[in-house]
N, C-alpha and C. Protein backbone atom coordinates (compact mmCIF):
# COMPACT_ATOMS: atom_id res chain seq x y z
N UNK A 1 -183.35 58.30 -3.78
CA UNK A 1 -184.48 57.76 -2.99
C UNK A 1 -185.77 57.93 -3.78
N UNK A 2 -186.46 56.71 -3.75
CA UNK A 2 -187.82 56.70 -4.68
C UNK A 2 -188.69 57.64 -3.98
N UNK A 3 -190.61 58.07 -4.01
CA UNK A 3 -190.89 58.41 -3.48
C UNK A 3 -191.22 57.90 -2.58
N UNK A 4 -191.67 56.58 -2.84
CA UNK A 4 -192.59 55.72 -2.14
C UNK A 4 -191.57 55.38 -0.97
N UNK A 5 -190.04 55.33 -0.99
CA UNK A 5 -189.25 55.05 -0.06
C UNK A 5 -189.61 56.43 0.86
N UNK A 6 -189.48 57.73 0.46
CA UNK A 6 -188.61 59.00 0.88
C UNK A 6 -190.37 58.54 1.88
N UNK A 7 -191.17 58.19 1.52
CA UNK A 7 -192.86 58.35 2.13
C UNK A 7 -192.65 57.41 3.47
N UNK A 8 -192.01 56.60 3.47
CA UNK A 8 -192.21 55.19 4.77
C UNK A 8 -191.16 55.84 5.43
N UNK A 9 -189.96 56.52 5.13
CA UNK A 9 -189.02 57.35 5.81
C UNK A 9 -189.40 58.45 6.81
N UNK A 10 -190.00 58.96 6.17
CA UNK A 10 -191.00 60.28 6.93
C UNK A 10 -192.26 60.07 7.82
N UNK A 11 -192.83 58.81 7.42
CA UNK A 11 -193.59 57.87 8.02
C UNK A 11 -193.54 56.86 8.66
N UNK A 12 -192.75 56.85 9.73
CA UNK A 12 -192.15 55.83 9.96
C UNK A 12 -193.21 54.35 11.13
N UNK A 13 -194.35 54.81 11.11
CA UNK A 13 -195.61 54.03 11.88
C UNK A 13 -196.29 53.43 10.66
N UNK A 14 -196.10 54.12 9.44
CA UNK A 14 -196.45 53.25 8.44
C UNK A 14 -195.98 52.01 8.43
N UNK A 15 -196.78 50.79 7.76
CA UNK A 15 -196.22 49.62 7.47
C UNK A 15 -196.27 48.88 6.22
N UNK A 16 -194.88 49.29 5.89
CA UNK A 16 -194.33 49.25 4.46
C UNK A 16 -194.50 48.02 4.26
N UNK A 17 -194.82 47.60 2.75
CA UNK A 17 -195.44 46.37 2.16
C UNK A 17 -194.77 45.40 2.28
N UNK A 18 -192.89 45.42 1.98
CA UNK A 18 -191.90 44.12 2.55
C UNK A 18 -192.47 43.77 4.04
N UNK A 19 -192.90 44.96 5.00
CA UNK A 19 -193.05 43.94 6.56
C UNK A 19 -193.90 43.50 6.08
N UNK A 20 -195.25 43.76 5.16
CA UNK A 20 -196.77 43.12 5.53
C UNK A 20 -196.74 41.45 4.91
N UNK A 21 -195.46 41.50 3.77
CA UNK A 21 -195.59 40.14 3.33
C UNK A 21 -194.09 39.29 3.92
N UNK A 22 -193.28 39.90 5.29
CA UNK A 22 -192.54 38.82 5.75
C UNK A 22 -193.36 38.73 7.29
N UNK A 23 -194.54 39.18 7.58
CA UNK A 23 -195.58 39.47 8.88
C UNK A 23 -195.66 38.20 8.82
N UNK A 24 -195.72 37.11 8.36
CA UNK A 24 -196.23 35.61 9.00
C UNK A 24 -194.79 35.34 9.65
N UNK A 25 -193.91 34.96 9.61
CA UNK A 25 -192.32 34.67 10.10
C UNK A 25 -191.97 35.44 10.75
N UNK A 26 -193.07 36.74 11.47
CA UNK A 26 -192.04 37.74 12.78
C UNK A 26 -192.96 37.40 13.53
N UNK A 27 -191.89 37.01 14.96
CA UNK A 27 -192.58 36.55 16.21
C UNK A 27 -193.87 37.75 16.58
N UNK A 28 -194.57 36.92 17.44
CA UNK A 28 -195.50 38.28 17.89
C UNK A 28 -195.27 37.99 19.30
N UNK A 29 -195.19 39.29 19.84
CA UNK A 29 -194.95 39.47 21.21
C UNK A 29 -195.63 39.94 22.19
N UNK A 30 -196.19 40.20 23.59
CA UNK A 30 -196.77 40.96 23.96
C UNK A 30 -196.23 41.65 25.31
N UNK A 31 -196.16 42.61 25.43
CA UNK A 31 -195.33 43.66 25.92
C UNK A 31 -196.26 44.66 27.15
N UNK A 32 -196.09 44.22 28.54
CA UNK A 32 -197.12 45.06 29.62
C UNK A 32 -195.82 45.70 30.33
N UNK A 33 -196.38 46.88 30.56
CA UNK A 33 -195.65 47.66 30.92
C UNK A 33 -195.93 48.64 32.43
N UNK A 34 -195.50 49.06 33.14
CA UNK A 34 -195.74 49.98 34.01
C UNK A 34 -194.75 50.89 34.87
N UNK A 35 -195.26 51.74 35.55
CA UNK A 35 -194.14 52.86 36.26
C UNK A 35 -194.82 53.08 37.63
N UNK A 36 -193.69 53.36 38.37
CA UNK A 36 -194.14 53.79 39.68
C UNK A 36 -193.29 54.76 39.85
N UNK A 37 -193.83 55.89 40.90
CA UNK A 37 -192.83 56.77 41.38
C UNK A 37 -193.59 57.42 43.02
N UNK A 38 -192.48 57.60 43.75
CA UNK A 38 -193.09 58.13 45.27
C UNK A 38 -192.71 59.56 45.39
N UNK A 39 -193.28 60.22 45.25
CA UNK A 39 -193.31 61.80 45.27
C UNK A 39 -193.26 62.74 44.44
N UNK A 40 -193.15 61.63 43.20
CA UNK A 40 -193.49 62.44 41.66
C UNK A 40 -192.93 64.06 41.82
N UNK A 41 -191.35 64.06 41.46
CA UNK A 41 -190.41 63.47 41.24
C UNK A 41 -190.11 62.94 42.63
N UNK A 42 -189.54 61.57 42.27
CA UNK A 42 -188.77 61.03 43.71
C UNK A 42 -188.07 59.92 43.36
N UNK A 43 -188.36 58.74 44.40
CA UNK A 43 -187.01 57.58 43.96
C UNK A 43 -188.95 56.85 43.20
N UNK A 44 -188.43 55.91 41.93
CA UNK A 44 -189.07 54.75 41.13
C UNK A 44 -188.92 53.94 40.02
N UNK A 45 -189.69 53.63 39.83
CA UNK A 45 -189.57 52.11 39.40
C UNK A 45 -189.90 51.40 38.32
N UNK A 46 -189.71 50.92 37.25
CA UNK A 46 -190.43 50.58 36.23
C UNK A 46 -190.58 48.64 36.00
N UNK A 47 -191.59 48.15 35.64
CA UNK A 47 -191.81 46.79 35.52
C UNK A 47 -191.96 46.38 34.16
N UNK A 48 -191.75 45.05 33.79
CA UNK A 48 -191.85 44.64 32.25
C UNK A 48 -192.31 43.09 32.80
N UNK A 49 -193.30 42.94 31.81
CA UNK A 49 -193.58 41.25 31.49
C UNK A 49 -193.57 41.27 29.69
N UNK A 50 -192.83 40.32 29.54
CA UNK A 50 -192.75 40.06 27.97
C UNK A 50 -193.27 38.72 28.16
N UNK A 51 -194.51 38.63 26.78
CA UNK A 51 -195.22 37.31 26.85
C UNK A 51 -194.83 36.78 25.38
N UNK A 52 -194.14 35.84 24.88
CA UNK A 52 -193.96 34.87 23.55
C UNK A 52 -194.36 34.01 24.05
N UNK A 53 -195.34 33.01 22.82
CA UNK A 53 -195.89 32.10 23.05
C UNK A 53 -196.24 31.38 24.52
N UNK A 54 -195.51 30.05 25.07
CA UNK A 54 -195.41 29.54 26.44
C UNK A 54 -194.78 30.56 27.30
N UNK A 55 -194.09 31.16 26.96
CA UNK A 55 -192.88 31.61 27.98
C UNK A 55 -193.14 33.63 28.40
N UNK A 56 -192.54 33.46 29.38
CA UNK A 56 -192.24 35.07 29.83
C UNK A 56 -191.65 35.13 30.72
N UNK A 57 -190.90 36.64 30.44
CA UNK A 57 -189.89 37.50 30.90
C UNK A 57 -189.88 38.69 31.94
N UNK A 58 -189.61 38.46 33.01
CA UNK A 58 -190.03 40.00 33.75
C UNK A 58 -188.78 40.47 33.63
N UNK A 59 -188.82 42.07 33.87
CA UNK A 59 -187.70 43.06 34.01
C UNK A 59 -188.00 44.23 35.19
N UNK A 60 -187.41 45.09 35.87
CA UNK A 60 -187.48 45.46 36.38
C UNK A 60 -186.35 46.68 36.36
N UNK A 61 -186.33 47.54 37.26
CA UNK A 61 -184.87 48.71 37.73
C UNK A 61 -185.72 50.06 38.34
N UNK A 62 -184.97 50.67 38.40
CA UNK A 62 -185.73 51.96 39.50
C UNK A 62 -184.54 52.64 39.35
N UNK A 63 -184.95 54.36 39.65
CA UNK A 63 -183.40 55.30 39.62
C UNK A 63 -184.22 56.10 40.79
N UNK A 64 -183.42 56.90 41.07
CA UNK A 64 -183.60 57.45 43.02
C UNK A 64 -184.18 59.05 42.93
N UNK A 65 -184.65 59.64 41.62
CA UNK A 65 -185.08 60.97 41.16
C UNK A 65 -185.29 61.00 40.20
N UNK A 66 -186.87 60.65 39.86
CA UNK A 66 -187.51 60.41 38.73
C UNK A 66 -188.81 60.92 38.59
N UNK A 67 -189.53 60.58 37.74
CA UNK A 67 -190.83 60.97 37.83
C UNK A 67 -191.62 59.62 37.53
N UNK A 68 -193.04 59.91 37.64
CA UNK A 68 -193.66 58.70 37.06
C UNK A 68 -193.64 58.25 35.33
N UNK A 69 -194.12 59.89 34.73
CA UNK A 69 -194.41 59.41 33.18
C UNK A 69 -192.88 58.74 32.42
N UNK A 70 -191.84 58.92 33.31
CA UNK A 70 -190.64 58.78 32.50
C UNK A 70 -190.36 57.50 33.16
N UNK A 71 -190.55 56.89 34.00
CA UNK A 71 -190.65 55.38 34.23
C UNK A 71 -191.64 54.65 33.62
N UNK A 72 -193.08 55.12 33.12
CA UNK A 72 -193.76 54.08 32.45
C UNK A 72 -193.07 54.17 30.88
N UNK A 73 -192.32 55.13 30.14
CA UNK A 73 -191.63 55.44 29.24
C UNK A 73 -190.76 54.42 29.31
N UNK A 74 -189.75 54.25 30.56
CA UNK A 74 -188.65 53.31 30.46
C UNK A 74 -189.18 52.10 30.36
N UNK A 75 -190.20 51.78 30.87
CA UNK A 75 -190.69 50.41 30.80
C UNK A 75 -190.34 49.74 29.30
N UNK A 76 -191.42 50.94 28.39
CA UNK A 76 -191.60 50.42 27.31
C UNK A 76 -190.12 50.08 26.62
N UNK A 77 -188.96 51.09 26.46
CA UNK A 77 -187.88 50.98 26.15
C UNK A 77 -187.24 49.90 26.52
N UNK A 78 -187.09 49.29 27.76
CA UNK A 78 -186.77 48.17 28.56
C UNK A 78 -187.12 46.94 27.67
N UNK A 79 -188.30 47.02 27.61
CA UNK A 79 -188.98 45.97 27.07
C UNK A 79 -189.06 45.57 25.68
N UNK A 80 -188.86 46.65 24.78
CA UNK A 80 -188.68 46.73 23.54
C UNK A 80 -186.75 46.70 23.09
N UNK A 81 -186.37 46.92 23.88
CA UNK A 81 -184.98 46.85 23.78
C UNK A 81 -184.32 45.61 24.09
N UNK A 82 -185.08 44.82 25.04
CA UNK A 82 -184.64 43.36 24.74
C UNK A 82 -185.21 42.04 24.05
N UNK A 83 -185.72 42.91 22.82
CA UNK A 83 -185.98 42.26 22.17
C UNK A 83 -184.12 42.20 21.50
N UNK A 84 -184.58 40.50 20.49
CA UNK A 84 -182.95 40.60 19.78
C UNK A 84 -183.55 40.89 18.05
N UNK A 85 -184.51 40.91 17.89
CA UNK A 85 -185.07 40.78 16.52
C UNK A 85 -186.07 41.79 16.16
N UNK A 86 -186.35 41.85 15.08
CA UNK A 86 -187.81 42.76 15.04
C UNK A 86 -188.96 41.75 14.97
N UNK A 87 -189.78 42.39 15.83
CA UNK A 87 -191.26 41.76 15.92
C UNK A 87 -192.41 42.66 16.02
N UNK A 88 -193.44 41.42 16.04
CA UNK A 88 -194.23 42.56 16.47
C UNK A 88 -195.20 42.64 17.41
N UNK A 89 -195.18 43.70 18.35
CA UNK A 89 -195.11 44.13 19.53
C UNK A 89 -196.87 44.10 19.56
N UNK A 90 -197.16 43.75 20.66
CA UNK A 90 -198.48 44.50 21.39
C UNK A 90 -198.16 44.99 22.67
N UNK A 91 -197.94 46.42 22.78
CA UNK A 91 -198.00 46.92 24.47
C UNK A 91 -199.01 47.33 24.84
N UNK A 92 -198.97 46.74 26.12
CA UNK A 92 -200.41 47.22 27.25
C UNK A 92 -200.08 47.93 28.14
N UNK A 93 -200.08 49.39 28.22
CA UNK A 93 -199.68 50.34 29.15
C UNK A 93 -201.07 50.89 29.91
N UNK A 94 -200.76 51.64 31.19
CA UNK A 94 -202.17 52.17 31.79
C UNK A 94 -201.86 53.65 31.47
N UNK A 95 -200.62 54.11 31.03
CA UNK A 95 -200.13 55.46 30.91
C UNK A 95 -200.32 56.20 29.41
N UNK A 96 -201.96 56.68 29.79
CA UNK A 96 -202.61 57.74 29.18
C UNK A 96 -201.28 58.56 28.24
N UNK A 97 -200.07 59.29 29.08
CA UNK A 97 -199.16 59.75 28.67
C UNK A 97 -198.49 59.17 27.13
N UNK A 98 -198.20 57.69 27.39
CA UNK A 98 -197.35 57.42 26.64
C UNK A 98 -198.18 56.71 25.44
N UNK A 99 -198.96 56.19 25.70
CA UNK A 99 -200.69 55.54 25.02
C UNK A 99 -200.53 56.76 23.30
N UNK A 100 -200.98 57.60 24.49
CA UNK A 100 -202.38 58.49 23.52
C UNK A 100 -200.92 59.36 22.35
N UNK A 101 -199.57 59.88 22.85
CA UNK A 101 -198.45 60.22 22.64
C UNK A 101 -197.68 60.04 21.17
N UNK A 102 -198.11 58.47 21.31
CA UNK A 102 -197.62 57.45 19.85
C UNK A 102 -198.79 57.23 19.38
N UNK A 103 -199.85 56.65 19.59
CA UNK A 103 -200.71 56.35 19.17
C UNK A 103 -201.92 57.58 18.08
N UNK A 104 -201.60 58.66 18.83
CA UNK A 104 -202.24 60.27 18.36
C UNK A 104 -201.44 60.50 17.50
N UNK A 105 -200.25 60.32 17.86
CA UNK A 105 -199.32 61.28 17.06
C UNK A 105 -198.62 62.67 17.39
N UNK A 106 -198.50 62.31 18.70
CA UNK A 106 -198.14 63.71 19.31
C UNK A 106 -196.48 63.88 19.48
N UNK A 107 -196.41 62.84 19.63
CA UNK A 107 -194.54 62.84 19.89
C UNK A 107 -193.65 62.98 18.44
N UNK A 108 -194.56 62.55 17.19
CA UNK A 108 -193.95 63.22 15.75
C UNK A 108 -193.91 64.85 16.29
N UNK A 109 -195.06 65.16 16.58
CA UNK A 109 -195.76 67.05 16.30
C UNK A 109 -193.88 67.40 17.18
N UNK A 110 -193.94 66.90 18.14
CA UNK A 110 -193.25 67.64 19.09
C UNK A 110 -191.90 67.78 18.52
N UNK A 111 -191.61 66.16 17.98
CA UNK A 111 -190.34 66.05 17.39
C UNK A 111 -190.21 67.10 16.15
N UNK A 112 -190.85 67.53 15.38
CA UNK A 112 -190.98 68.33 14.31
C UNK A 112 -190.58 69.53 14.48
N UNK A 113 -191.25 69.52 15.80
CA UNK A 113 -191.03 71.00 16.79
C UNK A 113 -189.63 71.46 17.22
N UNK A 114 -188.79 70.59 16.83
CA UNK A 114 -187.36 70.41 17.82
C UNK A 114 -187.73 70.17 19.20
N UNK A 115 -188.66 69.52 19.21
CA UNK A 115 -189.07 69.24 21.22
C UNK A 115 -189.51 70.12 22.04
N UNK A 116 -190.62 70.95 21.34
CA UNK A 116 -191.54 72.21 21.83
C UNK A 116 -192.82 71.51 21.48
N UNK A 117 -193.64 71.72 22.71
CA UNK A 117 -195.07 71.45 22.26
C UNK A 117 -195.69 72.99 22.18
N UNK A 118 -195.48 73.74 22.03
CA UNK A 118 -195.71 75.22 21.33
C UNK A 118 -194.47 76.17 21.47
N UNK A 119 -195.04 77.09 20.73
CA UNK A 119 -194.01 78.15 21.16
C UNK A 119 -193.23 78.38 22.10
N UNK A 120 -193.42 77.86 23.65
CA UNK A 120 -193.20 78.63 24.39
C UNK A 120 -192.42 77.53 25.56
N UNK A 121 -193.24 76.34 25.05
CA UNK A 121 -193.28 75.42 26.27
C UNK A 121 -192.60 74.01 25.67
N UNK A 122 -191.14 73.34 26.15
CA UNK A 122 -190.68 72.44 25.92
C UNK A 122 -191.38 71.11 26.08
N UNK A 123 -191.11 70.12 25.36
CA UNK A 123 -191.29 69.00 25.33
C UNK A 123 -190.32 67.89 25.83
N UNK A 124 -191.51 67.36 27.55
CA UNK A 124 -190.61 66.99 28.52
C UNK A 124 -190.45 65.70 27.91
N UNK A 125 -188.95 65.32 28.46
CA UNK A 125 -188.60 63.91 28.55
C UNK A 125 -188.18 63.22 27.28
N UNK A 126 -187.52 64.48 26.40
CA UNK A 126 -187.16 64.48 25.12
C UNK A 126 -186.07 63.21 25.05
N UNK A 127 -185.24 63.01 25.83
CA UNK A 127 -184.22 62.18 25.66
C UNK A 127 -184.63 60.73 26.02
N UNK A 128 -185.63 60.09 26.07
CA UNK A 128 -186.62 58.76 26.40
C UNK A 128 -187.17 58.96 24.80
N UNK A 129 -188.12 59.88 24.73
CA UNK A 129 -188.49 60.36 23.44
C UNK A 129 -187.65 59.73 22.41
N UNK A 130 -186.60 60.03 22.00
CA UNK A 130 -185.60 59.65 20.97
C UNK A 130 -185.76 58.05 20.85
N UNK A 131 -185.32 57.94 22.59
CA UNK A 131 -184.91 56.18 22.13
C UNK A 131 -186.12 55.17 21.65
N UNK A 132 -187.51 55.69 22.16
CA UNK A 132 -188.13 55.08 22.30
C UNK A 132 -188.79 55.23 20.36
N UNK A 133 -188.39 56.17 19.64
CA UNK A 133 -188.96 56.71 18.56
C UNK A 133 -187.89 55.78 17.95
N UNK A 134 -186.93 55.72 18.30
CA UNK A 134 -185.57 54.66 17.51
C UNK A 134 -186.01 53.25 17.49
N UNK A 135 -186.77 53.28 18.41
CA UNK A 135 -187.07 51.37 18.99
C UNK A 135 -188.29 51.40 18.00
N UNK A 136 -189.20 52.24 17.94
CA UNK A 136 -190.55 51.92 17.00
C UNK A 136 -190.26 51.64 15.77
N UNK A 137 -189.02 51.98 15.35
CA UNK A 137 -188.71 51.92 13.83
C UNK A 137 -188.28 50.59 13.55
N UNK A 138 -188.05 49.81 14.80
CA UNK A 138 -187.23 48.82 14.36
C UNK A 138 -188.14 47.78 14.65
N UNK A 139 -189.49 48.23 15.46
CA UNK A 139 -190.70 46.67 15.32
C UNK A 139 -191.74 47.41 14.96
N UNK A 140 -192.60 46.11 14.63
CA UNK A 140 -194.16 46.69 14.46
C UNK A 140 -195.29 47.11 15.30
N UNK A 141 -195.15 47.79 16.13
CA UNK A 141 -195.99 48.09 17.47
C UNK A 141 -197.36 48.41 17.57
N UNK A 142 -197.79 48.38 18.79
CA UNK A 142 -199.38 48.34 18.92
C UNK A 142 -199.24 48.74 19.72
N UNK A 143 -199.93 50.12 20.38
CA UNK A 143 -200.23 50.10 22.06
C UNK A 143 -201.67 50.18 22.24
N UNK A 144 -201.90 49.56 24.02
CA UNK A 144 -203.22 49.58 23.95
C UNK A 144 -203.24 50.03 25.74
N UNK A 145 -204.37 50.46 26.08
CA UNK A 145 -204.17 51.43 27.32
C UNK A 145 -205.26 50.54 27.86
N UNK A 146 -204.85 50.11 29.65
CA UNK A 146 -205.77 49.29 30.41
C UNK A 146 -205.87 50.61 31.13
N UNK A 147 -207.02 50.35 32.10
CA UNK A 147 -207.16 51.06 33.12
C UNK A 147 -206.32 50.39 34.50
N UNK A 148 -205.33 51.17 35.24
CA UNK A 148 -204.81 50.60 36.22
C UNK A 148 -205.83 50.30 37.61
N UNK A 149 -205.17 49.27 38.22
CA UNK A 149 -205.49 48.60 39.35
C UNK A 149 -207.16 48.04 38.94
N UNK A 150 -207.30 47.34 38.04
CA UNK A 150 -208.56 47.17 37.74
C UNK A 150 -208.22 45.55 37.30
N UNK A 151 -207.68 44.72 38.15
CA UNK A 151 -207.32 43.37 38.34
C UNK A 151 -207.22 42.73 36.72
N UNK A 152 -205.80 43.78 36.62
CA UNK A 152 -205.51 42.87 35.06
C UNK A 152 -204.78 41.79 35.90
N UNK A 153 -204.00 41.02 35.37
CA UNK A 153 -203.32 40.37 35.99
C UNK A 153 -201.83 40.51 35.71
N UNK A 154 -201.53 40.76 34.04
CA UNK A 154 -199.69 40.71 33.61
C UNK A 154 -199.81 42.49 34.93
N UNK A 155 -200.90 43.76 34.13
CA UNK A 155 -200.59 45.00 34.81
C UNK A 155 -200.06 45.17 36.31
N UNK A 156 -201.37 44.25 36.83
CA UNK A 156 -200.95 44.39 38.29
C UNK A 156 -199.46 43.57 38.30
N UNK A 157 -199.11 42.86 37.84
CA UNK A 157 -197.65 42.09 38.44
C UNK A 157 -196.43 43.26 37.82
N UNK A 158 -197.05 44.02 37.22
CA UNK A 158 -195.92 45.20 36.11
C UNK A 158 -196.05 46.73 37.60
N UNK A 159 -196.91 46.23 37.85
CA UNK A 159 -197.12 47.85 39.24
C UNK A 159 -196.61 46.95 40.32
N UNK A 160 -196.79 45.59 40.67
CA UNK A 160 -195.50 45.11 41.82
C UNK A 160 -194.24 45.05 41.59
N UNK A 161 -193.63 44.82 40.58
CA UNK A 161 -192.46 45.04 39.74
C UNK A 161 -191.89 46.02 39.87
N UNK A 162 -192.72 47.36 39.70
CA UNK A 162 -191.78 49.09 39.69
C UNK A 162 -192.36 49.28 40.89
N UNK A 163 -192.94 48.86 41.74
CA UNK A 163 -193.01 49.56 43.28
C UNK A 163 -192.01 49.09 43.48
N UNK A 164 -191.55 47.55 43.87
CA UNK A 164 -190.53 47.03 44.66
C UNK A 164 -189.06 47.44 43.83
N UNK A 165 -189.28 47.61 42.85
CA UNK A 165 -187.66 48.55 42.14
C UNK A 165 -187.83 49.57 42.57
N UNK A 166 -188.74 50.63 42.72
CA UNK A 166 -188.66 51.66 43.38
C UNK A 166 -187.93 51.84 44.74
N UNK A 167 -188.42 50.63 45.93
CA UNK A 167 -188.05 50.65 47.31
C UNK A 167 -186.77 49.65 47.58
N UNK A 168 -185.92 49.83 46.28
CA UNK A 168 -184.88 49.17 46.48
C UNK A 168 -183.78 50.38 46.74
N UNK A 169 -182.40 49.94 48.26
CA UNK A 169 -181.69 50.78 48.13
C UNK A 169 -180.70 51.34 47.00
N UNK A 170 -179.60 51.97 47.19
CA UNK A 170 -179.13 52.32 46.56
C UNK A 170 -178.91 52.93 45.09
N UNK A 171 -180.28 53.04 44.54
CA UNK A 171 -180.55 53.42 42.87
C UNK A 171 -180.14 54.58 42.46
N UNK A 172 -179.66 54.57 41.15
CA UNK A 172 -179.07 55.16 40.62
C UNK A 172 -179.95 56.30 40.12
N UNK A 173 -179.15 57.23 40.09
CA UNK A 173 -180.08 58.89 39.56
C UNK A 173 -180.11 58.77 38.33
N UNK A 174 -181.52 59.09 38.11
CA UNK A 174 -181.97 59.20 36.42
C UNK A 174 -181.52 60.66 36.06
N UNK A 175 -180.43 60.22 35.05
CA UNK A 175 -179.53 61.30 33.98
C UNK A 175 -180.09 61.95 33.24
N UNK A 176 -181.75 62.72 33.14
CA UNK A 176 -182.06 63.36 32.03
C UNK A 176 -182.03 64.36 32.09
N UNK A 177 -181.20 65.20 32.81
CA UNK A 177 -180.82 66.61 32.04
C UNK A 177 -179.53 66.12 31.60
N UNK A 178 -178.63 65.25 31.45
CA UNK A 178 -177.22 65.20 30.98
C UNK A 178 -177.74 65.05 30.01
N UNK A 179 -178.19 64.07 29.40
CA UNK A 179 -178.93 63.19 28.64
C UNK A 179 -179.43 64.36 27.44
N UNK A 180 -180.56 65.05 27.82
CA UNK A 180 -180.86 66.20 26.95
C UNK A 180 -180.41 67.03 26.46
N UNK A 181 -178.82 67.51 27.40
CA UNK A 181 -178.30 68.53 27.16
C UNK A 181 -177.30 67.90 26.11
N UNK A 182 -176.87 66.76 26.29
CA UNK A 182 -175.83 66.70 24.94
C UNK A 182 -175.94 65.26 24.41
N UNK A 183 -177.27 64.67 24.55
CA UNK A 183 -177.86 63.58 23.59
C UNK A 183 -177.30 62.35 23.58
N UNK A 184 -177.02 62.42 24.60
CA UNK A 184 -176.56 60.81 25.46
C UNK A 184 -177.51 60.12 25.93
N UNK A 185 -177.99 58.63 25.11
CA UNK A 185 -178.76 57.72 25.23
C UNK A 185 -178.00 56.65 26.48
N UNK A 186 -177.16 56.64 26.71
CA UNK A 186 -176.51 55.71 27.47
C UNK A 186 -176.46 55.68 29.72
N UNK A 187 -178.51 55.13 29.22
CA UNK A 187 -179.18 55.60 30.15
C UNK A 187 -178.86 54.07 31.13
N UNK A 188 -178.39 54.39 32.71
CA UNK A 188 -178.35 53.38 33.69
C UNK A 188 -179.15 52.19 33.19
N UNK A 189 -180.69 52.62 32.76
CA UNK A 189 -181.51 51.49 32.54
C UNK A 189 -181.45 50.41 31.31
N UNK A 190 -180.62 50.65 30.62
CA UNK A 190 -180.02 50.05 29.74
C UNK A 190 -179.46 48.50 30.25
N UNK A 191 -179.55 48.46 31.37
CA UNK A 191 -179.45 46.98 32.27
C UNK A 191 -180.10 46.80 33.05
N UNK A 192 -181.49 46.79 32.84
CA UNK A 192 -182.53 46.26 33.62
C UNK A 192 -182.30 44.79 34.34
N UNK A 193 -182.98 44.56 35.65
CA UNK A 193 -183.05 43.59 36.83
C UNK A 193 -183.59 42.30 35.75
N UNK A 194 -183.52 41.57 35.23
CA UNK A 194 -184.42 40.02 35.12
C UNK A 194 -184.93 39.35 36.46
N UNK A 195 -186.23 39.66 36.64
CA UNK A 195 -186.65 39.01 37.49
C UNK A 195 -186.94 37.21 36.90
N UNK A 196 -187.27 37.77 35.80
CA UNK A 196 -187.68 35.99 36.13
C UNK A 196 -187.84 35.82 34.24
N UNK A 197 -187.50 34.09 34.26
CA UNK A 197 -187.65 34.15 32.13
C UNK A 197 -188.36 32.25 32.50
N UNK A 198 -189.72 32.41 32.35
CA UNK A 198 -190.08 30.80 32.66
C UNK A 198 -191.38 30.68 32.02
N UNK A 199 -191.95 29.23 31.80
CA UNK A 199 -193.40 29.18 31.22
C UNK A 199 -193.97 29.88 31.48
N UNK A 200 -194.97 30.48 31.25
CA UNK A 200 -196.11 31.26 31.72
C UNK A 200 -197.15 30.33 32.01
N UNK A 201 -197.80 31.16 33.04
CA UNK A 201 -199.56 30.50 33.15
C UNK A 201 -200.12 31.58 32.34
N UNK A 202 -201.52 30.66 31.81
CA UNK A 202 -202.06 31.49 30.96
C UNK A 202 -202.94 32.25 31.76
N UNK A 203 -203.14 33.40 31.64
CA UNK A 203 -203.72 34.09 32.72
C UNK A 203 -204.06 35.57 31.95
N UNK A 204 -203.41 35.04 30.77
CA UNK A 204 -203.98 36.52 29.32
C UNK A 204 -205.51 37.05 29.48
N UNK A 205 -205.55 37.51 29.78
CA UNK A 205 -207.51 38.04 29.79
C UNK A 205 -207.39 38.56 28.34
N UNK A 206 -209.18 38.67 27.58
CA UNK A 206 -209.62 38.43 26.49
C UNK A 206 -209.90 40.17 26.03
């Protein structure tokens, strides 16, 4: 391994010079995301709008004992996971959590840590963590943090999305202590709801 390889390896938010000169020929995407949950932990919900060019994609699902930060987490996974290609991503999350996390650089520190954010004190929601650190490697991502309920328009339809997955019967229990304890990615949400795949109105705010 060269250095300059062993460097984008270890770096993996870097953007190595092959993407910057095949960047005209990868779709660009845009990726809103959100979570709901009723009693933090309780039963909720996560929403997806994927915007390419004319067209978009909603997604949806909910599990019956969850929390909030780990549903706006699934969102992003959801959403980045059905992609079929690498692209590159713009997500619009309202979740401070997952925002500031990737974007700071906090979820390397933790990962470094073996999944301790100090000495003493674990680093929750390690097994979302993984997948979602697996998915960054494979597009070019952006996140960018709205303020919620402040009449975005994709946001607000991404918080009707995981309420109403939330208040759907029968949902399945979110597996993350199995999950953590012996590193099983093969999370229920892995088959998210398609609400809907049709033109879009343009309704992108600036």
């Amino acid at each position: 391994m060269t250095p300059k390889s062993a460097f984008y390896r270890l770096h993996p938010f870097a953007i190595h010079p092959s993407f910057k000169e095949r960047s005209r020929d990868v779709k660009k995407v845009t990726l809103y995301t959100d979570g709901a949950c009723s009693g933090n932990p309780g039963p909720g919900g996560y929403g997806v709008v994927l915007e390419f060019g004319d067209y978009t994609k909603e997604l949806s699902g909910g599990f019956r004992n969850t929390t909030n930060n780990r549903m706006e987490m699934m969102a992003v996974i959801v959403g980045l996971s059905a992609l079929k290609e690498p692209c590159e991503v713009h997500v619009v999350s309202d979740s401070r959590y997952v925002v500031d996390a990737v974007e700071k650089g906090w979820v390397r520190k933790w990962q470094a840590k073996g999944w301790m954010r100090n000495r003493k004190e674990k680093a929750k929601n390690a097994d979302l963590w993984r997948k979602l650190l697996d998915l960054l490697e494979k597009h070019r991502v952006a996140f960018t943090w709205v303020r919620s309920h402040n009449n975005h328009p994709q946001n607000e339809r991404c918080d009707r999305l995981a309420v109403a997955a939330a208040a759907q019967p029968g949902l399945p229990e979110d597996i993350r202590d199995v999950a953590e304890k012996k590193g099983r990615m093969n999370h229920p949400a892995a088959r998210p709801h398609q609400a809907s795949s049709r033109p879009r109105r343009r309704l992108r705010p600036s």
